[in-house]
N, C-alpha and C. Protein backbone atom coordinates (compact mmCIF):
# COMPACT_ATOMS: atom_id res chain seq x y z
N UNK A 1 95.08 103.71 85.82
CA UNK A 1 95.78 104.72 86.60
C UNK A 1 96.54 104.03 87.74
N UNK A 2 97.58 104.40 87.62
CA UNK A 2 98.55 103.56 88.77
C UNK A 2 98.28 104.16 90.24
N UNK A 3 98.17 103.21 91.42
CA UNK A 3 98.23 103.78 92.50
C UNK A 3 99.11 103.56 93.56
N UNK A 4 98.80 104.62 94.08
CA UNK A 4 100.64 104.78 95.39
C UNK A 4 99.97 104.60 96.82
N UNK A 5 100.58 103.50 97.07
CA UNK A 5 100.73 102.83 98.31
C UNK A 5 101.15 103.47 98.91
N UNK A 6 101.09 104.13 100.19
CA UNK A 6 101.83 104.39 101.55
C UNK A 6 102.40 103.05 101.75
N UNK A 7 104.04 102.94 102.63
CA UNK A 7 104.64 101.84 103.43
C UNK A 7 105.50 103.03 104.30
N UNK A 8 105.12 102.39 105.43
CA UNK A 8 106.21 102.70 106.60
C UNK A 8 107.55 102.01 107.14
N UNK A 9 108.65 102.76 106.92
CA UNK A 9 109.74 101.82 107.13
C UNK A 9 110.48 101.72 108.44
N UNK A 10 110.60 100.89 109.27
CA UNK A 10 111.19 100.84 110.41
C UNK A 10 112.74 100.06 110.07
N UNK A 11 113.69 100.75 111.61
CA UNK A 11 114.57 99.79 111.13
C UNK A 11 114.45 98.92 112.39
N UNK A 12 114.99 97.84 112.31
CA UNK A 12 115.57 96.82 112.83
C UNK A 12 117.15 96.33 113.22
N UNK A 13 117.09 94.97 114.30
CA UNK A 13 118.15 95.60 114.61
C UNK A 13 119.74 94.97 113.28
N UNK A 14 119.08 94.52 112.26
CA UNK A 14 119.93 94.17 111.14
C UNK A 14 119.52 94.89 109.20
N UNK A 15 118.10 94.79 109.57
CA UNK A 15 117.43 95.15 108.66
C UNK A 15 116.43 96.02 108.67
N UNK A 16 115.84 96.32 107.73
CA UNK A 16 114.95 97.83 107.40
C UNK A 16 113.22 97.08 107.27
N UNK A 17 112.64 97.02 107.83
CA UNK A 17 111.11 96.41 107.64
C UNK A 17 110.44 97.29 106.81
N UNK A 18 109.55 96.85 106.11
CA UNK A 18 108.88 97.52 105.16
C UNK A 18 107.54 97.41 105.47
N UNK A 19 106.16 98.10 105.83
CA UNK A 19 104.90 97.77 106.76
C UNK A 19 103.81 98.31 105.24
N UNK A 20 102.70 98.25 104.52
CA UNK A 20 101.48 98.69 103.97
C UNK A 20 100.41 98.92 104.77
N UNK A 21 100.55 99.96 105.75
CA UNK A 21 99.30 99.85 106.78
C UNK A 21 97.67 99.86 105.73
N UNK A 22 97.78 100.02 104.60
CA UNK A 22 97.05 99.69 103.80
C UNK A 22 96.35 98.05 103.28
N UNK A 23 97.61 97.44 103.83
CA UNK A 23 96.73 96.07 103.54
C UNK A 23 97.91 94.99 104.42
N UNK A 24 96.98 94.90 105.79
CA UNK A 24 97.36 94.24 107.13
C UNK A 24 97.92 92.70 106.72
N UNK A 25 99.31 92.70 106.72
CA UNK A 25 99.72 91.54 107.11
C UNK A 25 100.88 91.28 106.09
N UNK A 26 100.83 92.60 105.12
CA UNK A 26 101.31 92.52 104.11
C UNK A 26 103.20 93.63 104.32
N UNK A 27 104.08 92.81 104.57
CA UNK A 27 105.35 93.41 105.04
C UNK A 27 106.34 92.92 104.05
N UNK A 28 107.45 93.16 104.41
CA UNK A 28 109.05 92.97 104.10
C UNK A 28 110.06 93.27 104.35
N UNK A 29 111.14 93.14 103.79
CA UNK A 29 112.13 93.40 104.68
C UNK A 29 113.69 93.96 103.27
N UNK A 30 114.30 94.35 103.72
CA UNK A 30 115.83 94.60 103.11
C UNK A 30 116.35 95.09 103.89
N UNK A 31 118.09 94.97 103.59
CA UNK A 31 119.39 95.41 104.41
C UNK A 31 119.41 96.79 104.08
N UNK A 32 118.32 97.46 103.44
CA UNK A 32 118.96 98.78 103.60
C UNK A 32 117.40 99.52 103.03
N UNK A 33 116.99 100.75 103.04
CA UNK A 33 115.88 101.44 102.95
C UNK A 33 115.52 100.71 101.04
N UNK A 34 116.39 101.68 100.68
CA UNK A 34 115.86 101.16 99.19
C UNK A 34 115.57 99.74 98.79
N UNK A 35 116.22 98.58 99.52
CA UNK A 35 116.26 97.24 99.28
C UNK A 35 114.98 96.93 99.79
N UNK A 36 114.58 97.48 101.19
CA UNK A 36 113.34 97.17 101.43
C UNK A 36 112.01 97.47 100.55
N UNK A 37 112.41 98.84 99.73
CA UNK A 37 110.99 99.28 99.02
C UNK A 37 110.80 98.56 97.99
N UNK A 38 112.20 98.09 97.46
CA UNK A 38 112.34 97.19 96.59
C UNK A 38 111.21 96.00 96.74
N UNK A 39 111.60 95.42 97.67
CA UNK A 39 111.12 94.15 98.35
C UNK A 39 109.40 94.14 98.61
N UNK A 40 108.86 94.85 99.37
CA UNK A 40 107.38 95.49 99.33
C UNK A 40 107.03 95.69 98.37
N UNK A 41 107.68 95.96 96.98
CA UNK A 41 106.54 96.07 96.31
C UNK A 41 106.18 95.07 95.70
N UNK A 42 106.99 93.67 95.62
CA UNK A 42 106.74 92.37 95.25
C UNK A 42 105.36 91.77 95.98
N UNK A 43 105.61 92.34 97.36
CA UNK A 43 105.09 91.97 98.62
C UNK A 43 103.58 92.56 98.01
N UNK A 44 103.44 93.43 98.08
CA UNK A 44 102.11 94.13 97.34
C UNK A 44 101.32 93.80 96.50
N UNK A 45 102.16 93.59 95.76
CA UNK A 45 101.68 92.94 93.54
C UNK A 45 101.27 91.49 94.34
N UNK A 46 101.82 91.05 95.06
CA UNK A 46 101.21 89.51 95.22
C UNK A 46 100.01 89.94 96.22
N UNK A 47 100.20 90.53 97.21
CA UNK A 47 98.94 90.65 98.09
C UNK A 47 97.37 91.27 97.17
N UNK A 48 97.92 92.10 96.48
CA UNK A 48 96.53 92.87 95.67
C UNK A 48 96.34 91.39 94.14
N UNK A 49 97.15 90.98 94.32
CA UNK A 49 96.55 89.37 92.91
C UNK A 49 95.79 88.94 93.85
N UNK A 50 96.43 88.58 95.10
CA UNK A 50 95.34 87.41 95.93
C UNK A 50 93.87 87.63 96.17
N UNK A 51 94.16 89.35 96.64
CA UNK A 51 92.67 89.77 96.79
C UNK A 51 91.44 89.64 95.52
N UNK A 52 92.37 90.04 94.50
CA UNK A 52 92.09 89.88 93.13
C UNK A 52 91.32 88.19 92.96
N UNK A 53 92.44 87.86 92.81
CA UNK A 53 91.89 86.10 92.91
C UNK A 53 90.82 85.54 93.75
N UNK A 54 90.69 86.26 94.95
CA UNK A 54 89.22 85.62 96.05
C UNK A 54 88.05 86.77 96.01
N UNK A 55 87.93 87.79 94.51
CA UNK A 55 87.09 87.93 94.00
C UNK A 55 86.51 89.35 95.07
N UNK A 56 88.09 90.42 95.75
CA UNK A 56 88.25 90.85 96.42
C UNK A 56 88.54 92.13 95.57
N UNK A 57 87.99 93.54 96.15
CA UNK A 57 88.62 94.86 95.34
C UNK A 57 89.53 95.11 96.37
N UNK A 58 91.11 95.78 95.61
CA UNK A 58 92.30 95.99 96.71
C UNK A 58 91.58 97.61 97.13
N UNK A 59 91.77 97.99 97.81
CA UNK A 59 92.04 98.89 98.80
C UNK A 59 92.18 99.85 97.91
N UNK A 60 91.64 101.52 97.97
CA UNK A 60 92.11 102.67 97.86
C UNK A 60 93.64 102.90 98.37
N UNK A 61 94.61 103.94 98.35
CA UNK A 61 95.61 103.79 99.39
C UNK A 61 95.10 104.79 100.02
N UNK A 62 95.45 104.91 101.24
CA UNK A 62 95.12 106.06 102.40
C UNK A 62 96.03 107.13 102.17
N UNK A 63 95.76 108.37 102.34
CA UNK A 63 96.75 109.60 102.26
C UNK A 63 97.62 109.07 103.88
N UNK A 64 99.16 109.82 103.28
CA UNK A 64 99.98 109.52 104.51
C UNK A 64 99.80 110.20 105.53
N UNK A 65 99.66 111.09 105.15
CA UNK A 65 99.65 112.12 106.57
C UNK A 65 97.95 111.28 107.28
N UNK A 66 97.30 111.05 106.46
CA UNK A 66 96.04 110.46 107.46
C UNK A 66 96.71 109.36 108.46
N UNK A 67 97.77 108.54 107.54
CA UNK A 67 97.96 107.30 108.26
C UNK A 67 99.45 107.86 109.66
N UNK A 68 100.02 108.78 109.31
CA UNK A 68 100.86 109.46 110.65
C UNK A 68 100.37 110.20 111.25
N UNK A 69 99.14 110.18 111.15
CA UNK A 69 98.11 110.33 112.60
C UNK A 69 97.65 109.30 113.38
N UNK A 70 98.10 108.67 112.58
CA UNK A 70 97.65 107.19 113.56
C UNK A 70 98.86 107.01 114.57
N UNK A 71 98.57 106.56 116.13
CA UNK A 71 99.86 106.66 116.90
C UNK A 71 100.78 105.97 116.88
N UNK A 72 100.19 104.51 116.03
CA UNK A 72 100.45 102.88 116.19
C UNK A 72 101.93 103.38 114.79
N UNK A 73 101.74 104.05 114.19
CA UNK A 73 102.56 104.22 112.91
C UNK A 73 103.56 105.58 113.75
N UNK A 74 103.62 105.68 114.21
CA UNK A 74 104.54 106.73 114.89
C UNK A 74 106.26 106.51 115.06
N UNK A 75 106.69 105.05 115.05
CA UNK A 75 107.67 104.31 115.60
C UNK A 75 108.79 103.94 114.11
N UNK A 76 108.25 104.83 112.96
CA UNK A 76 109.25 104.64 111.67
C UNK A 76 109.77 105.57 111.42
N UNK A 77 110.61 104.92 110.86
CA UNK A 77 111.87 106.32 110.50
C UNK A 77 111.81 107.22 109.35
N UNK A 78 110.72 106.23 108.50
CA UNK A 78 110.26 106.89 106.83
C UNK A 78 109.19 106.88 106.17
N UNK A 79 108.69 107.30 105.48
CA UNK A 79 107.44 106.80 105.03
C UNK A 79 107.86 107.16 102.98
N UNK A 80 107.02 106.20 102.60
CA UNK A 80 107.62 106.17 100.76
C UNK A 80 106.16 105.79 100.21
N UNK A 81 106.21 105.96 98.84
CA UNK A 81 105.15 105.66 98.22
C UNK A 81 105.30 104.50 97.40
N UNK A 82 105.09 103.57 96.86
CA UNK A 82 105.25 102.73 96.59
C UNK A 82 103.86 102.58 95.32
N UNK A 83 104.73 103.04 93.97
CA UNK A 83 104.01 102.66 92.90
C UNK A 83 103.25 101.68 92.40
N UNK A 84 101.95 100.71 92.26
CA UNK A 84 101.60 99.98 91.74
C UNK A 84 101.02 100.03 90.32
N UNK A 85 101.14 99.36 89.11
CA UNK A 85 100.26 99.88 88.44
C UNK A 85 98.99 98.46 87.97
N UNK A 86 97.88 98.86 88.69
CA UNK A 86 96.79 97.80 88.38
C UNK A 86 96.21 96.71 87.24
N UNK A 87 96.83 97.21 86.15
CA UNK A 87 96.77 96.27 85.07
C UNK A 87 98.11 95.39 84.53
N UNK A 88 98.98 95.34 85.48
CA UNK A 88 99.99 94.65 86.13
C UNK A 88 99.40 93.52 86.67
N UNK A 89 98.21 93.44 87.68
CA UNK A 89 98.20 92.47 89.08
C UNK A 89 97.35 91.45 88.58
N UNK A 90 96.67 91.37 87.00
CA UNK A 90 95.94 90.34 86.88
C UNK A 90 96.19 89.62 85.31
N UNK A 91 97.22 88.52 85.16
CA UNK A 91 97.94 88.11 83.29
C UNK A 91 96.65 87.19 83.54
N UNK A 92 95.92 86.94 84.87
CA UNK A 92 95.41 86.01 83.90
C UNK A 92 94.14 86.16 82.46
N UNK A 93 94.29 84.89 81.45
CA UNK A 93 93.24 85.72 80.21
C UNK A 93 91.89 85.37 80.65
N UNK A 94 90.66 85.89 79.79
CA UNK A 94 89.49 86.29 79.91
C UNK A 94 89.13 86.07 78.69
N UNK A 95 88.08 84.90 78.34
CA UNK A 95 87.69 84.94 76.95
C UNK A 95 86.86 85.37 76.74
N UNK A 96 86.53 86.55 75.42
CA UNK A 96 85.37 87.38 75.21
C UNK A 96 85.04 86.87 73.76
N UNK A 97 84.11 87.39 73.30
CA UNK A 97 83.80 87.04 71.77
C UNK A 97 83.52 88.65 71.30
N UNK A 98 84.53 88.83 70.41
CA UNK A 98 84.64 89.75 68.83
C UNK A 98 84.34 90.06 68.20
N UNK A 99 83.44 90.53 67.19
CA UNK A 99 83.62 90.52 65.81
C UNK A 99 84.21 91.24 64.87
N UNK A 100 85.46 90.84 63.76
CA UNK A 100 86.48 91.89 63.28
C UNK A 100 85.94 91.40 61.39
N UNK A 101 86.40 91.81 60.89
CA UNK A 101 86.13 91.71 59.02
C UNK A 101 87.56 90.33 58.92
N UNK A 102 86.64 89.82 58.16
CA UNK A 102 87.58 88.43 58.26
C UNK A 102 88.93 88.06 57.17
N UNK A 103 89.11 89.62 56.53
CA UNK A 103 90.38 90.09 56.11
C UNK A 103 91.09 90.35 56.98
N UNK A 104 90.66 91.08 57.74
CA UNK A 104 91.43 91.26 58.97
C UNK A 104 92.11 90.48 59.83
N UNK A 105 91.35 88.93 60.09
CA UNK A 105 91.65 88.48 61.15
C UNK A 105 92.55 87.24 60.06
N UNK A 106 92.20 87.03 58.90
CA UNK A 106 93.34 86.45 57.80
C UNK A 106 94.85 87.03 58.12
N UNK A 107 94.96 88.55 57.68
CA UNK A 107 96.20 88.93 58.36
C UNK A 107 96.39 89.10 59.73
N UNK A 108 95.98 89.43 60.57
CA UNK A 108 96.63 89.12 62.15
C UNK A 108 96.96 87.53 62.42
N UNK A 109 96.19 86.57 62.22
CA UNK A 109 96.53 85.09 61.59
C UNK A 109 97.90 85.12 61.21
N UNK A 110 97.90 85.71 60.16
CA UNK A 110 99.21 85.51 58.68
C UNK A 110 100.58 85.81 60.07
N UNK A 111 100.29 86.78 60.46
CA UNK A 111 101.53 88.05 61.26
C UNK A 111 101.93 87.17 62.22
N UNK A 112 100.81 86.72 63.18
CA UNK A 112 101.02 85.59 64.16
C UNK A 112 101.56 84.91 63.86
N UNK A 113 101.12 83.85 63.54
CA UNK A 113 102.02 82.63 63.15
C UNK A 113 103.00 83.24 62.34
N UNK A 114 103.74 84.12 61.94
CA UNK A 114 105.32 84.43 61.39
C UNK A 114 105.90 84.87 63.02
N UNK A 115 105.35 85.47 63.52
CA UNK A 115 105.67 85.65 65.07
C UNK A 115 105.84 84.46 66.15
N UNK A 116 105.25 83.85 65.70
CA UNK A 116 105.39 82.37 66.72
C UNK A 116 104.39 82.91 67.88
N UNK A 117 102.95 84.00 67.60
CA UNK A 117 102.18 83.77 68.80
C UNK A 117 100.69 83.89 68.31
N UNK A 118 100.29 83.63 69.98
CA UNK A 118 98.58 83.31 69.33
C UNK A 118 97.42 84.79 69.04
N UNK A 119 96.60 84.12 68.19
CA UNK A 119 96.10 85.45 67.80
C UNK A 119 95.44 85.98 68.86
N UNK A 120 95.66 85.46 70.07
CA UNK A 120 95.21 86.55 71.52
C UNK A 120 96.25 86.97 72.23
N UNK A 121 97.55 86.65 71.50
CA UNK A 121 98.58 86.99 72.13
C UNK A 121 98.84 88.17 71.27
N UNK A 122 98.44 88.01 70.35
CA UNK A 122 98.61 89.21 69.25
C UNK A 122 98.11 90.64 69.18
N UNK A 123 96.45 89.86 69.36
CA UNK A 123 95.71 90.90 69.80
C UNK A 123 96.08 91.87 71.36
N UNK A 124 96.13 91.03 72.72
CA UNK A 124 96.80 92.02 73.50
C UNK A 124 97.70 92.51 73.27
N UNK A 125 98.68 91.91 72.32
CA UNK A 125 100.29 92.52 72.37
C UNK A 125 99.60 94.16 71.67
N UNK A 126 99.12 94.24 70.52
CA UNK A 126 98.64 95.42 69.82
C UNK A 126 98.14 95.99 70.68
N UNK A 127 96.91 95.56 71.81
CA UNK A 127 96.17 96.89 72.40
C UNK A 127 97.00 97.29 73.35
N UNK A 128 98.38 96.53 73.82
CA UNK A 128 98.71 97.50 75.01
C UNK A 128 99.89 98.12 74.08
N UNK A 129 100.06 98.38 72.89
CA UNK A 129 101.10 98.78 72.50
C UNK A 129 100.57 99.92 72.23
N UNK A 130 99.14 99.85 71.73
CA UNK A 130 98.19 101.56 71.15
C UNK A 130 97.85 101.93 72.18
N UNK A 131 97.33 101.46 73.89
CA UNK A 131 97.16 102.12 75.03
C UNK A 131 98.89 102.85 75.72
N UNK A 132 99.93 102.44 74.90
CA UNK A 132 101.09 102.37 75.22
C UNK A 132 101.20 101.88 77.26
N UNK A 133 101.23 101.04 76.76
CA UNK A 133 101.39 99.88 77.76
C UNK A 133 102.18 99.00 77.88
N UNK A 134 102.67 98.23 78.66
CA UNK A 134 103.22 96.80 78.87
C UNK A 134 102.96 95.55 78.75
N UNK A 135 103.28 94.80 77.89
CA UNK A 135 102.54 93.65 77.38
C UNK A 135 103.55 92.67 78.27
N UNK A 136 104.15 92.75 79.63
CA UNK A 136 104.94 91.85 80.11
C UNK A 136 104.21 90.56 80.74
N UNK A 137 102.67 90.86 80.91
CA UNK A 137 102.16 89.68 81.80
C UNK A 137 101.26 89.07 80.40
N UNK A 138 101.26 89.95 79.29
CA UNK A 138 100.30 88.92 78.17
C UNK A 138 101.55 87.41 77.87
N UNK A 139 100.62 86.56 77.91
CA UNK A 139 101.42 85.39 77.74
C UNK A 139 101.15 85.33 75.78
N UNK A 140 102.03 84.97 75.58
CA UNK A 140 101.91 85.18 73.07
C UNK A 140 102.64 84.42 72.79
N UNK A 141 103.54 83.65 73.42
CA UNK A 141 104.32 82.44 72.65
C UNK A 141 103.61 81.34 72.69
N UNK A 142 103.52 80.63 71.34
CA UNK A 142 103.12 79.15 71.97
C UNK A 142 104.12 78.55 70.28
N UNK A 143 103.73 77.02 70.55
CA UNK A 143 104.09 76.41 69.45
C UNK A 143 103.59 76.70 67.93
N UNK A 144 104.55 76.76 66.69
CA UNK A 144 103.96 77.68 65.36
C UNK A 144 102.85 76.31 64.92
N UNK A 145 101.55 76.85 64.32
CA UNK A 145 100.70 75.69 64.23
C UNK A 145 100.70 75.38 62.56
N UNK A 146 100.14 74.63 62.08
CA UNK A 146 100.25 74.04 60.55
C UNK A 146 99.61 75.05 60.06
N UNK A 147 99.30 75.58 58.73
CA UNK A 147 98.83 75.96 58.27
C UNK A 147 97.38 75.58 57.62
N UNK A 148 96.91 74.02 57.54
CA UNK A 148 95.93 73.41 57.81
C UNK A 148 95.95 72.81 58.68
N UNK A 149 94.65 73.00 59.84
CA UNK A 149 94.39 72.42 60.81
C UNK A 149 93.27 71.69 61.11
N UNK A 150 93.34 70.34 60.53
CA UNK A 150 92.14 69.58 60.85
C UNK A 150 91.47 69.32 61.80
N UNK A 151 90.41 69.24 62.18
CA UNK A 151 89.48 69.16 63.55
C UNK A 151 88.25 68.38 62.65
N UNK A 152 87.20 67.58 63.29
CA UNK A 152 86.82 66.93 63.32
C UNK A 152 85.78 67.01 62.36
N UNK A 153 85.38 68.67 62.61
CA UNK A 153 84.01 69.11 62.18
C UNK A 153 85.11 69.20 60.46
N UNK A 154 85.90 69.87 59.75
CA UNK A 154 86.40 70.12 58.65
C UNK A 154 86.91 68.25 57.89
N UNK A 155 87.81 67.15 58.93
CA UNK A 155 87.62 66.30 58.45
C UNK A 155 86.20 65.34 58.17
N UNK A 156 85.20 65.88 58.65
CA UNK A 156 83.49 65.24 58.66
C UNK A 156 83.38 65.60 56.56
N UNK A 157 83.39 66.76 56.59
CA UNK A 157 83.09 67.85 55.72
C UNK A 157 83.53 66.99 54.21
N UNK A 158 84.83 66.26 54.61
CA UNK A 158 85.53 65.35 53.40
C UNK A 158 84.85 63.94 53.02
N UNK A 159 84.42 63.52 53.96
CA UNK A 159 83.80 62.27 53.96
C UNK A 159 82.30 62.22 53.43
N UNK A 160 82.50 61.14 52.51
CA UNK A 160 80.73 61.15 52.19
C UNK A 160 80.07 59.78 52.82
N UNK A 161 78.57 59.86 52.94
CA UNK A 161 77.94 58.78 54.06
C UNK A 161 78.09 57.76 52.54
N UNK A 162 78.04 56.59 53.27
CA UNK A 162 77.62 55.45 52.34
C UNK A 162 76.62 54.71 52.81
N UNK A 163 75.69 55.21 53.24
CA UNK A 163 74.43 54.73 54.03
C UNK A 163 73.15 54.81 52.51
């Protein structure tokens, strides 16, 4: 579920400041109102990863009218909401273990590699396509791999001991 930021916009004496009294320290700026909301919400998506990253939950947003009761917020000219949507703020992957019917995972295999991506690039690409979602932060390209792929344990398997 996406959530909406309160930002308070002041102007300046060239530019439009953009404030998240929701998460202190976290601002921006543009030459004009919309440029600024523009700008904040970059400002945001990176502030709620960081929190993310130091193992931090971001913030509820505060209702506005709670926060233009505050006196300190009194001194802007606007107040906007500023869309985030939370499964946006974290591409990085997470390895879990599966289990699918191994027909199955033959063709998602097969599909992949004609796609040029990996079968976890595959697999997210599908679940955010059936959650109808955005697959913009799944990373799915990589290099197309052989179709036999030897590793150590399968070349062992060929060799017989002569002991």
């Amino acid at each position: 579920m996406a959530m909406h930021y309160p930002i308070l916009i002041r102007r300046s004496r060239r530019t439009f400041k953009a404030t998240v009294p929701d998460l202190p320290g976290c601002t921006s700026a543009g030459d004009s109102i919309e440029d600024a909301i523009v700008q904040v919400r970059e400002a945001i998506e990176l502030h709620l990863q960081g929190l993310i990253e130091d193992g931090e939950v971001p913030p509820e947003p505060t209702p506005i009218d709670t926060l233009q009761a505050d006196t300190e917020n009194a001194a802007g000219i606007c107040w906007a909401l500023v869309r985030i949507e939370p499964n946006a703020l974290s591409s990085r992957p997470k390895k879990v273990l599966i289990s699918l019917p191994e027909t199955l995972l033959v063709a998602m295999d097969a599909y992949a590699d004609r796609e040029g991506e990996t079968r976890s690039g595959f697999i997210a690409r599908a679940a955010w396509a059936y959650l109808g979602g955005s697959p913009e932060t799944t990373p799915t390209s990589r290099p197309a791999r052989s179709p036999v792929k030897k590793t150590k344990k399968t070349a062992a398997k060929g060799k017989k001991s002569t002991r």
